[in-house]
C-alpha atoms as a PDB file:
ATOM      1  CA  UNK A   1      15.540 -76.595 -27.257  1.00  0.00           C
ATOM      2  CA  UNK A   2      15.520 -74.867 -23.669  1.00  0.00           C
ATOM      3  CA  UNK A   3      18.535 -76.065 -22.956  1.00  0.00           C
ATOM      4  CA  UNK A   4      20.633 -75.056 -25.872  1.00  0.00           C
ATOM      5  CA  UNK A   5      19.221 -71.404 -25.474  1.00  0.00           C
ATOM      6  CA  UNK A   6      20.581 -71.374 -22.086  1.00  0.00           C
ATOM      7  CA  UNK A   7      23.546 -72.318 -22.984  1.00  0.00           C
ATOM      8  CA  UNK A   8      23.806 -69.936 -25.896  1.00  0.00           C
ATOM      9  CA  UNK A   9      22.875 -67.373 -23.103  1.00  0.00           C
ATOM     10  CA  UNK A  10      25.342 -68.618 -20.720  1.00  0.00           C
ATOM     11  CA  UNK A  11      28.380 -68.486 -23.258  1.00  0.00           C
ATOM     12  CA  UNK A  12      26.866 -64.627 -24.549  1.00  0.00           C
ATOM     13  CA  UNK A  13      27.210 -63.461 -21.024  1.00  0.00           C
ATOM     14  CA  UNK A  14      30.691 -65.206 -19.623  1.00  0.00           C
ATOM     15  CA  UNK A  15      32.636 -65.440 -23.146  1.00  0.00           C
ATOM     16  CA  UNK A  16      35.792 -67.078 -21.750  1.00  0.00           C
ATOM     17  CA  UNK A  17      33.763 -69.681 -20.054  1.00  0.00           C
ATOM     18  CA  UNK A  18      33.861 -71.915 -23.449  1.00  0.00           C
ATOM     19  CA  UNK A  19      36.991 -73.666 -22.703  1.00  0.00           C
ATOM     20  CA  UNK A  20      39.238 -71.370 -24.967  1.00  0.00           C
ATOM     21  CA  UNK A  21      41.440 -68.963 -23.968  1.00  0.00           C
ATOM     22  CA  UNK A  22      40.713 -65.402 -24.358  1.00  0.00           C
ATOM     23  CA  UNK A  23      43.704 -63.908 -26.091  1.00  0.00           C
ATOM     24  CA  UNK A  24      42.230 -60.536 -25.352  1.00  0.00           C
ATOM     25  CA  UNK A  25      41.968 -60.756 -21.790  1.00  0.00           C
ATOM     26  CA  UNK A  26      45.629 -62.662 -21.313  1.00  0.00           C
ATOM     27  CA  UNK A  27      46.728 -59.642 -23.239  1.00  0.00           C
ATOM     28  CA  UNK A  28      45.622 -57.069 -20.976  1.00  0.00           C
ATOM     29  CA  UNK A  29      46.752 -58.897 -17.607  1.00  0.00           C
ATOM     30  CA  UNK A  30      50.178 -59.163 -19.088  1.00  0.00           C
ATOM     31  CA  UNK A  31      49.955 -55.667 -19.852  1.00  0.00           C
ATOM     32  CA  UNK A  32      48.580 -54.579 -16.491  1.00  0.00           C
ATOM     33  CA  UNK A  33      51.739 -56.785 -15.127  1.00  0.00           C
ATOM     34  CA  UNK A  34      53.594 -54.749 -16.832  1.00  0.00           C
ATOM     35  CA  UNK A  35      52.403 -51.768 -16.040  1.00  0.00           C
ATOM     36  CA  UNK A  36      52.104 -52.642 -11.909  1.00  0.00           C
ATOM     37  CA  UNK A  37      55.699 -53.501 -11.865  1.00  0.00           C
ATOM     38  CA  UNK A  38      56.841 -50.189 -13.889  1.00  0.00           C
ATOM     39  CA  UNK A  39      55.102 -48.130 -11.202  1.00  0.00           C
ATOM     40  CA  UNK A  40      56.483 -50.003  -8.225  1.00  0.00           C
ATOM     41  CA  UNK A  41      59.787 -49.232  -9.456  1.00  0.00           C
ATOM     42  CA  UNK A  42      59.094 -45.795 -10.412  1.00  0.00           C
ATOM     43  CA  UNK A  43      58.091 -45.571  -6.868  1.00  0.00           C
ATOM     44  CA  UNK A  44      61.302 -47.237  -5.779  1.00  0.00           C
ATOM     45  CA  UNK A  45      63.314 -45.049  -8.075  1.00  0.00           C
ATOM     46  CA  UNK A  46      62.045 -41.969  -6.487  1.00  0.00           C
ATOM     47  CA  UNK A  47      62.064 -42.928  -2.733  1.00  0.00           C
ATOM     48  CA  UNK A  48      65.902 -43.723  -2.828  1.00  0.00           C
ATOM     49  CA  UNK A  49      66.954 -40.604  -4.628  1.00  0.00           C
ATOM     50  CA  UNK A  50      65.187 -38.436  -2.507  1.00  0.00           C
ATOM     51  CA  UNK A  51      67.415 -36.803  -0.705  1.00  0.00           C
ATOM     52  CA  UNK A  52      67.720 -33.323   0.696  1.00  0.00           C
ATOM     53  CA  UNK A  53      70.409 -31.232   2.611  1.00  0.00           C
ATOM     54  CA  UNK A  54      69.341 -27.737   4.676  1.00  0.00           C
ATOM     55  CA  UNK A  55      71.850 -25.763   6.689  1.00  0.00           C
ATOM     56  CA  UNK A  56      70.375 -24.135   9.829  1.00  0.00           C
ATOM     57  CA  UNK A  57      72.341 -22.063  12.124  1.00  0.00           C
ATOM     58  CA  UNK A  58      75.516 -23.116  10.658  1.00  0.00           C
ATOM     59  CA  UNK A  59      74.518 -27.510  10.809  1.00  0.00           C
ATOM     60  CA  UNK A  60      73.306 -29.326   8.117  1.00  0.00           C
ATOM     61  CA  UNK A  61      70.421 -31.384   7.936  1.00  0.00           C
ATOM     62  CA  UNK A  62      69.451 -34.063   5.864  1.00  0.00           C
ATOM     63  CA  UNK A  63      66.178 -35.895   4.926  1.00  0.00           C
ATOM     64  CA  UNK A  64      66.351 -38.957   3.153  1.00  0.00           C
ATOM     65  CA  UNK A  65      64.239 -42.514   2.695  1.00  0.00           C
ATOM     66  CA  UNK A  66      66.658 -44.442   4.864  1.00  0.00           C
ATOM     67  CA  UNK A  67      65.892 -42.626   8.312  1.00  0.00           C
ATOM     68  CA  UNK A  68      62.586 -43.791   8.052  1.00  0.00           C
ATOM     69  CA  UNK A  69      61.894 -47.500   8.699  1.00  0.00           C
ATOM     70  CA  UNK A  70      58.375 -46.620   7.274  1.00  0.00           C
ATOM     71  CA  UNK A  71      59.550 -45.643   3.617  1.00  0.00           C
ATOM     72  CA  UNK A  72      62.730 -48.421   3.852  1.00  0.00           C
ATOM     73  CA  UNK A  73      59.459 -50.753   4.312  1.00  0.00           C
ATOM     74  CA  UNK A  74      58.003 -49.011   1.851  1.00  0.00           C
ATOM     75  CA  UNK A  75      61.013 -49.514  -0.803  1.00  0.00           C
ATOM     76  CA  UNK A  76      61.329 -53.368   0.482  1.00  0.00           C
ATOM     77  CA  UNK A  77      57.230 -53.986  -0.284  1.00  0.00           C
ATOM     78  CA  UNK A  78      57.503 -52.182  -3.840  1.00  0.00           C
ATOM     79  CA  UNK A  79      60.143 -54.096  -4.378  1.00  0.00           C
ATOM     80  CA  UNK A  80      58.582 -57.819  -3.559  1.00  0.00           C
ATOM     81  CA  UNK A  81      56.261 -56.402  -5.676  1.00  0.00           C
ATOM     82  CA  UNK A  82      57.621 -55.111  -8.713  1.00  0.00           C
ATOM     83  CA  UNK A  83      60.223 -58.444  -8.902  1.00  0.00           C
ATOM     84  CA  UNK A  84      57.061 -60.812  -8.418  1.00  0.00           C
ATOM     85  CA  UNK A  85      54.910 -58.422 -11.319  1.00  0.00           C
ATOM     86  CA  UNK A  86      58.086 -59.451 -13.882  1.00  0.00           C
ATOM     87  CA  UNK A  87      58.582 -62.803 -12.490  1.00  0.00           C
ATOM     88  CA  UNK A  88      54.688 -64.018 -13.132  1.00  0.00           C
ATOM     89  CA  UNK A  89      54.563 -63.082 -16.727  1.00  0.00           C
ATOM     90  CA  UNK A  90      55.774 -66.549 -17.601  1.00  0.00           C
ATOM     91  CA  UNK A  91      53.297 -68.084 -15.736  1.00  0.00           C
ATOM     92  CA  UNK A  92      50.594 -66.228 -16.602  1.00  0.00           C
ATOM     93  CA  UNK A  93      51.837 -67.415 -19.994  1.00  0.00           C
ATOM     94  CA  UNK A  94      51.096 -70.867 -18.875  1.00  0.00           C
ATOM     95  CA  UNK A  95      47.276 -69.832 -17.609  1.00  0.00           C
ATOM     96  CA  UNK A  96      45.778 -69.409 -20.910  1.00  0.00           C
ATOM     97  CA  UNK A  97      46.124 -72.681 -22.336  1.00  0.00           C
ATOM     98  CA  UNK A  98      42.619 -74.722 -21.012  1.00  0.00           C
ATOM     99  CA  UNK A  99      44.297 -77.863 -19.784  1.00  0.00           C
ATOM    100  CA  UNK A 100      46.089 -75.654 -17.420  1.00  0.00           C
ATOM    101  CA  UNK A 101      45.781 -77.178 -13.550  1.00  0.00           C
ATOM    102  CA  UNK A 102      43.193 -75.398 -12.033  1.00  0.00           C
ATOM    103  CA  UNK A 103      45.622 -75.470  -8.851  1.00  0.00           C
ATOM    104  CA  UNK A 104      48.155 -73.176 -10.707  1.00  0.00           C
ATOM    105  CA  UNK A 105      44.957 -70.755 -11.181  1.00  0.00           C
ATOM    106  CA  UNK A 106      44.759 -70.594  -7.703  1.00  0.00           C
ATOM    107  CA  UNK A 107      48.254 -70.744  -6.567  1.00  0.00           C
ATOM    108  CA  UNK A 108      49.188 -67.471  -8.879  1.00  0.00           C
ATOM    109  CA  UNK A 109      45.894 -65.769  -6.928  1.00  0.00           C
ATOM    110  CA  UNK A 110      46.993 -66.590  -3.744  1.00  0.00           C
ATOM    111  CA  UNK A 111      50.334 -64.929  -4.392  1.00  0.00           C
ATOM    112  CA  UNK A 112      49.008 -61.984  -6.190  1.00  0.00           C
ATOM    113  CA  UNK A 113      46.457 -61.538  -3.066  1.00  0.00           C
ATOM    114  CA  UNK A 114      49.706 -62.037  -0.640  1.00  0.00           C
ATOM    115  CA  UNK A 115      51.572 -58.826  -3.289  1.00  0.00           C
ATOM    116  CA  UNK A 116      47.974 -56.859  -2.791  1.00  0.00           C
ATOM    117  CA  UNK A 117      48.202 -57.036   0.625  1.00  0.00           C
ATOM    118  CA  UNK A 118      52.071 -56.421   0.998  1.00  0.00           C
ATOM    119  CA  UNK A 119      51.481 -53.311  -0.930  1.00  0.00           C
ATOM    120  CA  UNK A 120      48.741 -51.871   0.732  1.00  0.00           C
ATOM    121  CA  UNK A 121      51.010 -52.401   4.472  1.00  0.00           C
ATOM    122  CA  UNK A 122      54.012 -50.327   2.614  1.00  0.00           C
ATOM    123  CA  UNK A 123      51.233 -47.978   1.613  1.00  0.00           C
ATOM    124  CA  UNK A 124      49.774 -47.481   4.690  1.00  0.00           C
ATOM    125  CA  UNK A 125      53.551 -46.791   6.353  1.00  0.00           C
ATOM    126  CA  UNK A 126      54.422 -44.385   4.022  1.00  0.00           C
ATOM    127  CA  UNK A 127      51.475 -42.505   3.880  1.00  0.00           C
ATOM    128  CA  UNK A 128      51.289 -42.297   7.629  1.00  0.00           C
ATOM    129  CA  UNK A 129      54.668 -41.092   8.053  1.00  0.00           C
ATOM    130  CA  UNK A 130      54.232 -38.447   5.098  1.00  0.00           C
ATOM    131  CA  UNK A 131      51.060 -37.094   6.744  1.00  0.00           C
ATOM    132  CA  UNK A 132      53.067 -36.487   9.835  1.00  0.00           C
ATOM    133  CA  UNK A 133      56.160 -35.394   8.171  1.00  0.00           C
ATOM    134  CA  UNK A 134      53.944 -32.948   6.879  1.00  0.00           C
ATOM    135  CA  UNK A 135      51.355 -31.992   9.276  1.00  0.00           C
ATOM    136  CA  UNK A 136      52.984 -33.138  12.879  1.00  0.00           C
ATOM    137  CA  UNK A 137      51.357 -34.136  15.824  1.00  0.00           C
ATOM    138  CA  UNK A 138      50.788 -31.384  17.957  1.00  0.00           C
ATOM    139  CA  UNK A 139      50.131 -34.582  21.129  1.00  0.00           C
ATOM    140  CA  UNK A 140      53.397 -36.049  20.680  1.00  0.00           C
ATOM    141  CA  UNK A 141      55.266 -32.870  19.775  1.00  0.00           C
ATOM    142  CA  UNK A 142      56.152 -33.484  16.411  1.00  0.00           C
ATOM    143  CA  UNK A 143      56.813 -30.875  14.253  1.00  0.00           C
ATOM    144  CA  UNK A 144      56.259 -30.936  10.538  1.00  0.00           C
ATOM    145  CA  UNK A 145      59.267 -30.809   8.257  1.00  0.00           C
ATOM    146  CA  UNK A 146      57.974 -31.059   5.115  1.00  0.00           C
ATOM    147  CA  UNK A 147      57.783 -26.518   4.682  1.00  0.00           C
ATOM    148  CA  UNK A 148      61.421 -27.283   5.572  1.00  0.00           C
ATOM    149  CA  UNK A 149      62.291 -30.538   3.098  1.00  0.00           C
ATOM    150  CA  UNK A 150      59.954 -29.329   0.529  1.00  0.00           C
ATOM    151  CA  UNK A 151      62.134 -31.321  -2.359  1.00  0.00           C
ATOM    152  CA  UNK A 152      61.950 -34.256  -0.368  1.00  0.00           C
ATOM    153  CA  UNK A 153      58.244 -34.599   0.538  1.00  0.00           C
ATOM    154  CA  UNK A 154      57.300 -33.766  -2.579  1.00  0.00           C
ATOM    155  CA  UNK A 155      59.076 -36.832  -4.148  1.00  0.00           C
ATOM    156  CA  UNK A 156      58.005 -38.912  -1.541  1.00  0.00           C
ATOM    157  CA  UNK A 157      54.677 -37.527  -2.107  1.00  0.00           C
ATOM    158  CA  UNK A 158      55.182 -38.479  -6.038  1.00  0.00           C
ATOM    159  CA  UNK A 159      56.561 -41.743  -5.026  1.00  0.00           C
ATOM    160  CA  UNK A 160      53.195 -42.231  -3.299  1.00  0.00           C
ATOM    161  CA  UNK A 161      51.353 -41.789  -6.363  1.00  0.00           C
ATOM    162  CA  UNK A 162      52.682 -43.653  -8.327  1.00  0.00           C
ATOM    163  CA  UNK A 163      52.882 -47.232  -5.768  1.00  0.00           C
ATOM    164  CA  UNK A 164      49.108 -45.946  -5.688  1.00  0.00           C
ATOM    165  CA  UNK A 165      48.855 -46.509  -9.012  1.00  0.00           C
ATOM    166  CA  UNK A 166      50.516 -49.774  -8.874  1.00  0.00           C
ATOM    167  CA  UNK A 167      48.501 -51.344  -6.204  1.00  0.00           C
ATOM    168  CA  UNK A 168      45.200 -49.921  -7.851  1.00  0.00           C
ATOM    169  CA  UNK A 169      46.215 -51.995 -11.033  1.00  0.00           C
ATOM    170  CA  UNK A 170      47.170 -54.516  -8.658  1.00  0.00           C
ATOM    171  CA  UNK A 171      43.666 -54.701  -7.334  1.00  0.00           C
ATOM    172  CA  UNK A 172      42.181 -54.412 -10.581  1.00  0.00           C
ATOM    173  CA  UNK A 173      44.085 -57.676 -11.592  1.00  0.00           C
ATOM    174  CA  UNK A 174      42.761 -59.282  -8.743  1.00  0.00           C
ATOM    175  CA  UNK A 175      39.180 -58.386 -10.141  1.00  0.00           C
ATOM    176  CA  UNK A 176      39.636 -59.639 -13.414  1.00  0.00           C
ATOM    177  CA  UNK A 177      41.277 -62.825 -12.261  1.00  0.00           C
ATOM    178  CA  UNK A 178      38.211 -63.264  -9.629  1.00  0.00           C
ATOM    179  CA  UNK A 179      35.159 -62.455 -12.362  1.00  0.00           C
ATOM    180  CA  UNK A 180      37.527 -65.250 -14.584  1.00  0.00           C
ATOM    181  CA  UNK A 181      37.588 -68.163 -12.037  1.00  0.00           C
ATOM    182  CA  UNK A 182      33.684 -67.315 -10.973  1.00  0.00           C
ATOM    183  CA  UNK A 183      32.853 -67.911 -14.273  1.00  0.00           C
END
């Protein structure tokens, strides 16, 4: 009698423990895919066609993504990530049937950890080299640029946002994929 009451208990508090998928959850990591891989290229979208032109004293000057190594890194690692988003969904499909190999569970976290991770480095590079672009460094006599280029930081800073937004529902897949598997 114990026993069956724990494992009534046990099934109450990790519902897709029972052996059967949970159409419900495979729903919403499909979904937040989906979503990941729409703001990576958003984020791409908006790096590229920044692009801005000043004239001072007579010269023009231009700002764009592809001066920077940091934001063509930046475009490369949304990229990786927005092409692996699209290209999982099939597999995923394949994770919510029980007999799947738990192998495959692992190999498709190991990959999305490896896209979390490549992320958060393009991340990091951009966001370094906007903070500069936009406050300097008065020790290595850099200037800021961005009251000059305000178009173009403010798409980069836009861009930003949005491969924020990817990675956070990036990480959030990684959470519901861990509580899964621990369960």
């Amino acid at each position: 009698m114990a026993t069956d009451q724990a494992k009534i208990s046990q099934q109450e508090a990790c519902p897709i423990s029972n052996g059967k998928p949970n159409k419900t959850l495979f729903i919403f990591q499909l979904f937040l895919r989906l979503i990941a891989a729409i703001a990576s290229l958003a984020a791409i979208f908006i790096t590229i066609t920044s692009k801005q032109t000043i004239t001072l004293f007579g010269a023009p000057f231009t700002a764009k993504y592809s001066y920077s190594s940091a934001l063509r890194f930046f475009v490369v690692a949304n990229g990786i990530a927005a092409a692996y988003s699209l290209i999982s969904l099939p597999f995923v499909c394949l994770l919510k049937y029980p007999r799947c190999n738990p192998r495959f569970h692992f190999f498709v976290y190991t990959i999305d950890l490896m896209m979390l991770c490549l992320l958060m480095a393009g991340l990091s590079a951009a966001t370094a080299i906007s903070y500069v672009a936009k406050n300097g460094d008065e020790h290595s006599g850099w200037l800021p640029i961005c009251n000059t280029f305000h178009r173009f930081c403010s798409r980069t800073g836009v861009a930003l946002v949005f491969s924020y937004g990817s990675f956070a529902v990036s990480f959030l897949l990684m959470l519901l994929f861990t509580n899964r598997q621990r369960s």
